[in-house]
Protein backbone atom coordinates (compact mmCIF):
# COMPACT_ATOMS: atom_id res chain seq x y z
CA UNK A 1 -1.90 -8.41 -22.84
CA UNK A 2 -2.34 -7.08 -19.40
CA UNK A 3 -2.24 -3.16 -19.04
CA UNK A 4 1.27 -2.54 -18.23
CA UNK A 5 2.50 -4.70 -20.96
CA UNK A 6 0.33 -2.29 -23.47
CA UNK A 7 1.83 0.38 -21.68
CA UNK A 8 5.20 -0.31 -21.91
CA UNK A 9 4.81 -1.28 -25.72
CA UNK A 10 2.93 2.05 -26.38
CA UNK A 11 6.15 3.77 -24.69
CA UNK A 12 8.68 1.80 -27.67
CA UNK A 13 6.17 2.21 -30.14
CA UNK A 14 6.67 5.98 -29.25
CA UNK A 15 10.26 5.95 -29.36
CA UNK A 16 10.64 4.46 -32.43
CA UNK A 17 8.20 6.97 -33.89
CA UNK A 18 8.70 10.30 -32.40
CA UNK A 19 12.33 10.44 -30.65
CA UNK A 20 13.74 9.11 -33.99
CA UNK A 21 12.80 12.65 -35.65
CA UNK A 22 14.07 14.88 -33.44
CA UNK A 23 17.20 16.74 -33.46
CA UNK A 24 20.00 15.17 -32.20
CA UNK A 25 21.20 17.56 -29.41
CA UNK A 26 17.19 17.42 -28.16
CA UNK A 27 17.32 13.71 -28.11
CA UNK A 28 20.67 13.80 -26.07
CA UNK A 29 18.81 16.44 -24.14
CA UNK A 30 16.20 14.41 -23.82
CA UNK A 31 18.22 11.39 -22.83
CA UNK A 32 20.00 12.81 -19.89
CA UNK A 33 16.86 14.51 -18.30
CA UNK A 34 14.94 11.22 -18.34
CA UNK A 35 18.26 8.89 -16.89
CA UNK A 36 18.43 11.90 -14.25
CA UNK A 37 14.69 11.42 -12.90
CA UNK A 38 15.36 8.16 -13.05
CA UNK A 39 18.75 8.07 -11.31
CA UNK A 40 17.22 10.70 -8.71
CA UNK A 41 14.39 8.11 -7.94
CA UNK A 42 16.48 5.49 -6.97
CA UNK A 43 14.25 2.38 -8.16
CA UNK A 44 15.54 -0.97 -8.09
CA UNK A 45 17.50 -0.78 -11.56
CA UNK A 46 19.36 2.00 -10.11
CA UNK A 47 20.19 0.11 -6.76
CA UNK A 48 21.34 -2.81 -8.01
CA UNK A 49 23.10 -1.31 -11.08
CA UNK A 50 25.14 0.26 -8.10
CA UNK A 51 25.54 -2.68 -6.51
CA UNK A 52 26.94 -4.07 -9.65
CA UNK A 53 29.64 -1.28 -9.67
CA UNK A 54 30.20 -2.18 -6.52
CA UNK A 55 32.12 -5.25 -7.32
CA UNK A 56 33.42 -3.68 -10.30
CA UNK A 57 34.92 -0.83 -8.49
CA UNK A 58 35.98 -2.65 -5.29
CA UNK A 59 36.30 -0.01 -2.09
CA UNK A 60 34.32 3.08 -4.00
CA UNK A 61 32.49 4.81 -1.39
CA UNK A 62 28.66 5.41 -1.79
CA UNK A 63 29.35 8.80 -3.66
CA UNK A 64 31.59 7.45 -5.64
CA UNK A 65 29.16 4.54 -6.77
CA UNK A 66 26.53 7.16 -6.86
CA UNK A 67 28.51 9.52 -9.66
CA UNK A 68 28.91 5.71 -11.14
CA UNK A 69 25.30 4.81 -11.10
CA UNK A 70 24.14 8.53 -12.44
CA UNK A 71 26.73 8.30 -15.33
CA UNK A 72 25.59 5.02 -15.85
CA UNK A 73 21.79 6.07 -16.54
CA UNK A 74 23.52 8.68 -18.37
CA UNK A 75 24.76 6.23 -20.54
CA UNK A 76 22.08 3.99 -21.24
CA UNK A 77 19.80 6.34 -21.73
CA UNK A 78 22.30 7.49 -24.60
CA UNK A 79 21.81 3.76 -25.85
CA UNK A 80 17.83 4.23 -26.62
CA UNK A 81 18.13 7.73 -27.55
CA UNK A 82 20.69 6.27 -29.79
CA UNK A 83 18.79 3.37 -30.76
CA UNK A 84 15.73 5.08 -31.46
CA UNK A 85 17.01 7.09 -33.94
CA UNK A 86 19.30 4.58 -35.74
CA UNK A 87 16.70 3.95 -38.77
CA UNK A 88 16.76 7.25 -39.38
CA UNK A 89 20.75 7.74 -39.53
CA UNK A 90 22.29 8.03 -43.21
CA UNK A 91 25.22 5.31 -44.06
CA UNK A 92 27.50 8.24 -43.59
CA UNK A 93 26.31 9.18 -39.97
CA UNK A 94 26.73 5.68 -38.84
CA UNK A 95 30.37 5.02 -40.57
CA UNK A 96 31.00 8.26 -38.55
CA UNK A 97 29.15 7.15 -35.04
CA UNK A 98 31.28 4.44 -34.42
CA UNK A 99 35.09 4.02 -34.37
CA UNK A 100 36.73 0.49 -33.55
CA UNK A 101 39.92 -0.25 -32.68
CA UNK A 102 40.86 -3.78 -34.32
CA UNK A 103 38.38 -4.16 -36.88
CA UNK A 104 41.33 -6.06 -38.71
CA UNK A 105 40.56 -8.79 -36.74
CA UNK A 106 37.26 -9.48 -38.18
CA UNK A 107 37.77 -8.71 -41.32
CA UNK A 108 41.20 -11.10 -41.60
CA UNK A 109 38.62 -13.95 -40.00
CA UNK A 110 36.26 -13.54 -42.71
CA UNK A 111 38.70 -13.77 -45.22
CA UNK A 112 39.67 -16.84 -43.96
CA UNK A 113 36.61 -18.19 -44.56
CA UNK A 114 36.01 -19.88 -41.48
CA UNK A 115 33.41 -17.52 -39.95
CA UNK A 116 33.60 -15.07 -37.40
CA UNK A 117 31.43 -15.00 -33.90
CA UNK A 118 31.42 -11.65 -32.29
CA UNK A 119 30.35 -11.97 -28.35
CA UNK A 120 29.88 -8.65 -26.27
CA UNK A 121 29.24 -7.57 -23.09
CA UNK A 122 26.12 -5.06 -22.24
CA UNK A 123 28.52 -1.80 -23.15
CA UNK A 124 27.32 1.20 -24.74
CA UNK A 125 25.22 0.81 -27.86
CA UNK A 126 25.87 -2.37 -29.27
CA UNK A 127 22.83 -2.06 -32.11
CA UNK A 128 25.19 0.44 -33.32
CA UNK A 129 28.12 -1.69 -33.33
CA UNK A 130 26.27 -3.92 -35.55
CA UNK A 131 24.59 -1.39 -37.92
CA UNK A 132 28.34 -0.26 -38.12
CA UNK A 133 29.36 -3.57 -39.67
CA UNK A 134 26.04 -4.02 -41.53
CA UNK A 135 26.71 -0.54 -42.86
CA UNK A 136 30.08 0.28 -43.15
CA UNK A 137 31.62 -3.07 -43.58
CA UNK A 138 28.72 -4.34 -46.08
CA UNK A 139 28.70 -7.59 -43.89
CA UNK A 140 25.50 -8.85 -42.85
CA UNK A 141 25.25 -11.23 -39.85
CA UNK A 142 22.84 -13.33 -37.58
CA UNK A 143 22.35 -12.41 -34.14
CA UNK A 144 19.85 -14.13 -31.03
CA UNK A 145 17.09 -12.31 -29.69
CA UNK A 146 15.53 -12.52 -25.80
CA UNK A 147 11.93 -12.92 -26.35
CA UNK A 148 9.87 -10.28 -24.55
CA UNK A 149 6.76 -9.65 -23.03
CA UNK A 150 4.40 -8.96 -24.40
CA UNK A 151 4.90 -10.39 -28.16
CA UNK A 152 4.60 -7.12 -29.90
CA UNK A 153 7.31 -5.52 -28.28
CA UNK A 154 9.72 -8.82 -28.97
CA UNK A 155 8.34 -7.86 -32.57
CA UNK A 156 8.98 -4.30 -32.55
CA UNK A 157 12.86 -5.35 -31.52
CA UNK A 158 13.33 -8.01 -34.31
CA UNK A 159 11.75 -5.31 -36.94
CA UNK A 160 14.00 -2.79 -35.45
CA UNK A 161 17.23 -4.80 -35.60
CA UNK A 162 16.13 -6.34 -39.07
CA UNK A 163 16.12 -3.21 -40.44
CA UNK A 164 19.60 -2.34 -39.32
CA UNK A 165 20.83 -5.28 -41.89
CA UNK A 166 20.88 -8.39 -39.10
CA UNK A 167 19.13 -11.51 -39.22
CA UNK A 168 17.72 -11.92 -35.51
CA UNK A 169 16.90 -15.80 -34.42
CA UNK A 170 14.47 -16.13 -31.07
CA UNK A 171 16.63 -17.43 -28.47
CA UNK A 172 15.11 -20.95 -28.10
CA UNK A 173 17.70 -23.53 -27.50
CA UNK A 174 18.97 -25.74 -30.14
CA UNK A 175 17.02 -24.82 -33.37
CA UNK A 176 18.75 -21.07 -32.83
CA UNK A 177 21.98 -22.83 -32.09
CA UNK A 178 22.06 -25.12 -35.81
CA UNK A 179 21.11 -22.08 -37.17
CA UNK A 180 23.87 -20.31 -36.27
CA UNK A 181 26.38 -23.12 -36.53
CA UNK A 182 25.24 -23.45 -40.14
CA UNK A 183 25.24 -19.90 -40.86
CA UNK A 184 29.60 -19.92 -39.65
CA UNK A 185 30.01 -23.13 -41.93
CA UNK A 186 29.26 -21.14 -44.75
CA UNK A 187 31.89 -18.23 -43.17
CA UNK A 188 29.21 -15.72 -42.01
CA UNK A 189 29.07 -13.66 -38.99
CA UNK A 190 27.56 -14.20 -35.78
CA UNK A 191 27.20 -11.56 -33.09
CA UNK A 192 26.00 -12.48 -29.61
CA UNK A 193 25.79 -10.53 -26.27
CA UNK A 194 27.50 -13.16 -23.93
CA UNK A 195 27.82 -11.64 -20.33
CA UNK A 196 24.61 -12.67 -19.08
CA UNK A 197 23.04 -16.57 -18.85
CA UNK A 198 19.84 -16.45 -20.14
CA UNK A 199 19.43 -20.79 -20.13
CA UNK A 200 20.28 -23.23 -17.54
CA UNK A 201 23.41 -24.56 -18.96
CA UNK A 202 25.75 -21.55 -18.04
CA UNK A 203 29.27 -22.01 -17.92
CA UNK A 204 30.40 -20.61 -14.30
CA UNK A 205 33.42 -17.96 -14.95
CA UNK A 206 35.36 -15.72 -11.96
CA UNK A 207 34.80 -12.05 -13.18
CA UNK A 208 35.28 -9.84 -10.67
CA UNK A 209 36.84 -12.00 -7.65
CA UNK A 210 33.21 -13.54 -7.48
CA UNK A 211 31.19 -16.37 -9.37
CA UNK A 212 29.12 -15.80 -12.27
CA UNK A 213 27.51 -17.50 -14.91
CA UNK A 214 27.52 -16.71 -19.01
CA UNK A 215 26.32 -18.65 -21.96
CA UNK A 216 28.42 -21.10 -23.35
CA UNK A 217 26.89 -20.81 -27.01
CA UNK A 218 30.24 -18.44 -28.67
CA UNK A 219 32.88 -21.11 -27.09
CA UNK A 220 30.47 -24.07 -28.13
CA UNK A 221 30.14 -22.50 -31.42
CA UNK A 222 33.79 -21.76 -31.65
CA UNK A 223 34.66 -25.52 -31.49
CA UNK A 224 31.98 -27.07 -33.48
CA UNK A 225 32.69 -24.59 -36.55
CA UNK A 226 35.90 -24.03 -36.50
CA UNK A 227 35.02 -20.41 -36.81
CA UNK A 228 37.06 -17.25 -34.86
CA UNK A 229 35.77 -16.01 -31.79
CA UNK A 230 36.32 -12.49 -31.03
CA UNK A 231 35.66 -10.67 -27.74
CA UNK A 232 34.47 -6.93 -28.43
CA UNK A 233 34.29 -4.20 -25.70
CA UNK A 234 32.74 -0.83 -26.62
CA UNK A 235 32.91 2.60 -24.47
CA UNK A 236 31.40 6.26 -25.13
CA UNK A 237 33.71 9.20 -24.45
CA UNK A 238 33.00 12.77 -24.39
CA UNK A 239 32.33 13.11 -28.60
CA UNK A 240 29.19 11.65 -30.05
CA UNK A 241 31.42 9.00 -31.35
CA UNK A 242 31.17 5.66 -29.71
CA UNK A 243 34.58 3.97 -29.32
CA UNK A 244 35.09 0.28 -29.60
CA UNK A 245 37.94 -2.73 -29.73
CA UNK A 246 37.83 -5.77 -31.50
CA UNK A 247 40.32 -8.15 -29.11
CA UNK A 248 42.20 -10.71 -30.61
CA UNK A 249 40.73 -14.18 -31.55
CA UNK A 250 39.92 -16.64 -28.74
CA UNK A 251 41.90 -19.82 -29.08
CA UNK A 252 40.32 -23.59 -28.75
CA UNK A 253 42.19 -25.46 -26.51
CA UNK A 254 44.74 -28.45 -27.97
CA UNK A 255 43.69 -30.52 -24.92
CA UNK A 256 40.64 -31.34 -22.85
CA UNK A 257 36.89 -32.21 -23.07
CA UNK A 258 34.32 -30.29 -24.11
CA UNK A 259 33.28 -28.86 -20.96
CA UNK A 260 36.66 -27.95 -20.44
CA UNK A 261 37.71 -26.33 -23.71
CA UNK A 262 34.36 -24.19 -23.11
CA UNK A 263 35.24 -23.30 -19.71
CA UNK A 264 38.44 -22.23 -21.05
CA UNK A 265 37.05 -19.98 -23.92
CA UNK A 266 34.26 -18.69 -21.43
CA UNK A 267 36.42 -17.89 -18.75
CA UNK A 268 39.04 -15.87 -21.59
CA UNK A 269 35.52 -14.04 -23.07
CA UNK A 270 34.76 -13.14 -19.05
CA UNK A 271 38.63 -11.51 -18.71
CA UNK A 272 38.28 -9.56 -21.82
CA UNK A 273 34.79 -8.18 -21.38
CA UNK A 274 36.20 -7.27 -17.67
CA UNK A 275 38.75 -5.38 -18.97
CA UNK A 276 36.44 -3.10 -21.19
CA UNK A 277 34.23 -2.83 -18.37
CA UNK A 278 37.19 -1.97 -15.41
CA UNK A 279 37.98 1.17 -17.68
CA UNK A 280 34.43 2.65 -18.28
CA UNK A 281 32.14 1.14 -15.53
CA UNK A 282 29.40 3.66 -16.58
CA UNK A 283 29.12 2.25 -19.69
CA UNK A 284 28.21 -1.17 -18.55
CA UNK A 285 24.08 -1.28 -18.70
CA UNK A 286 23.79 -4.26 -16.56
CA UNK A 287 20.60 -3.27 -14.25
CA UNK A 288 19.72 -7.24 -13.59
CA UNK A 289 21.69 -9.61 -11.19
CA UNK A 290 24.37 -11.16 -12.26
CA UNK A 291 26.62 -12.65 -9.97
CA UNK A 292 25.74 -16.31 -8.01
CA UNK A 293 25.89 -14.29 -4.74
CA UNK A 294 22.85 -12.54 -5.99
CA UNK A 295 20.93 -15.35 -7.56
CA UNK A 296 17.74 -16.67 -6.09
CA UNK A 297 18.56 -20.55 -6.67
CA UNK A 298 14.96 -21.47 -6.64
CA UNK A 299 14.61 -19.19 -9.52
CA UNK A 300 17.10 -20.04 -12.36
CA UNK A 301 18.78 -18.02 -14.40
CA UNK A 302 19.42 -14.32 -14.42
């Protein structure tokens, strides 16, 4: 482990340990004095995160996508702060922390018995989302995990997130993929973040006016299973409750191939997560490149 991997796992470790137990207006307090140093800084999460909003917010002038980038910081600094101290929230604080619009939707697909696949963009907290349905609902689901560097922090992440109630797989291809498959046969829940290819086989989708790639895993999964597949978009407002929608299912096309029934189903998951992410920008925590125009070719996926 090289020094700045030790370093950066020391700084988790130390989330998880000490922002967890303190007060929640000093960890908001906390929160928006760190994402202002880092906003004021400028680094290269904070430039292209602007440049993101660019496209997002077509013809904002640079203070405009300035505010947008410093409420954005804002934001996902309220995600760790957040996230740090979800093992410590009671049942009843996290039934209260979250309030989705459209939660009929998943609950009717369960009942059908068909399984249900969640797929979310990077908006607001979506740990919480899940320890909402974990918590609230009763329902326990399976959810994909990047693998970090170094290992222990990939570990801290699937301890954190298995204590929240979800079973996290490492994202590695097919094995995850027949896990999850099987787990919707038997009418489970699946929850994926879907706005961002991490393989080579990304479907290309037009979100924004421009190019861009996401995984094609929740349509793929959608037609092999049979299961629902439901777009969710999640914002924060002004209250220390996070809003959220559940959209309605995504349908399999009657006609086509394959490739074309998941370009389909992609392209519908791209509209609806750009419609969450049209009315609250700042909440999008996308500080990577995203968008073809942006790629480096000769290095692969986002």
């Amino acid at each position: 482990m090289t020094a700045a991997e030790r370093l950066t796992d020391g700084l988790y470790g130390l989330g998880w340990s000490t922002v967890k137990k303190l007060p929640e207006p000093v960890a908001a307090r906390l929160g928006r004095t760190v994402a202002d140093a880092a906003w004021k800084r400028r680094g290269k999460g904070v430039q292209r995160l602007e440049a993101n909003y660019a496209r997002v917010v077509p013809g904002a002038s640079p203070e405009r996508l300035a505010e947008l980038s410093r409420a954005g910081m804002r934001s996902y600094l309220r995600y760790w702060m957040e996230s740090f101290r979800l093992p410590a929230w009671s049942a009843e604080r996290v039934r209260t922390g979250f309030d989705p619009k459209g939660a009929h939707h998943l609950t009717d697909g369960l009942a059908a018995g068909k399984g249900v696949i969640l797929a979310l963009p990077h908006l607001a907290n979506w740990d919480l989302a899940g320890a909402w349905v974990t918590t609230t609902l009763g329902i326990p689901f399976t959810t994909v995990a990047e693998r970090l560097k170094p290992e222990t922090l990939y570990d801290r992440f699937v301890a954190y997130r298995e204590g929240l109630g979800m079973e996290v797989l490492a994202h590695s291809g097919a094995s995850a993929f027949g896990t999850l498959a099987r787990r919707l046969r038997d009418g489970g829940l699946v929850c994926l973040v879907a706005d961002r290819d991490l393989s080579a086989a990304g479907v290309e989708v037009d979100f924004f006016g421009e190019r861009a790639r996401m995984p094609a895993g929740p349509a793929l999964l959608a037609q092999q299973t049979g299961a629902q597949l439901l777009p969710v978009t999640l914002w924060y407002d002004d209250s220390p409750v996070m809003q959220g929608r559940v959209h309605p299912p995504v349908e399999v096309p009657g006609t086509g191939t394959r490739i074309e029934k998941t370009a389909v189903m992609t392209q519908a998951l791209a509209d609806a997560f750009a419609s969450g992410i049209a009315e609250h920008p700042e909440d999008w925590h996308m500080l990577q490149r995203l968008w073809l125009a942006d790629l480096d070719p000769a290095k692969g996926p986002a």
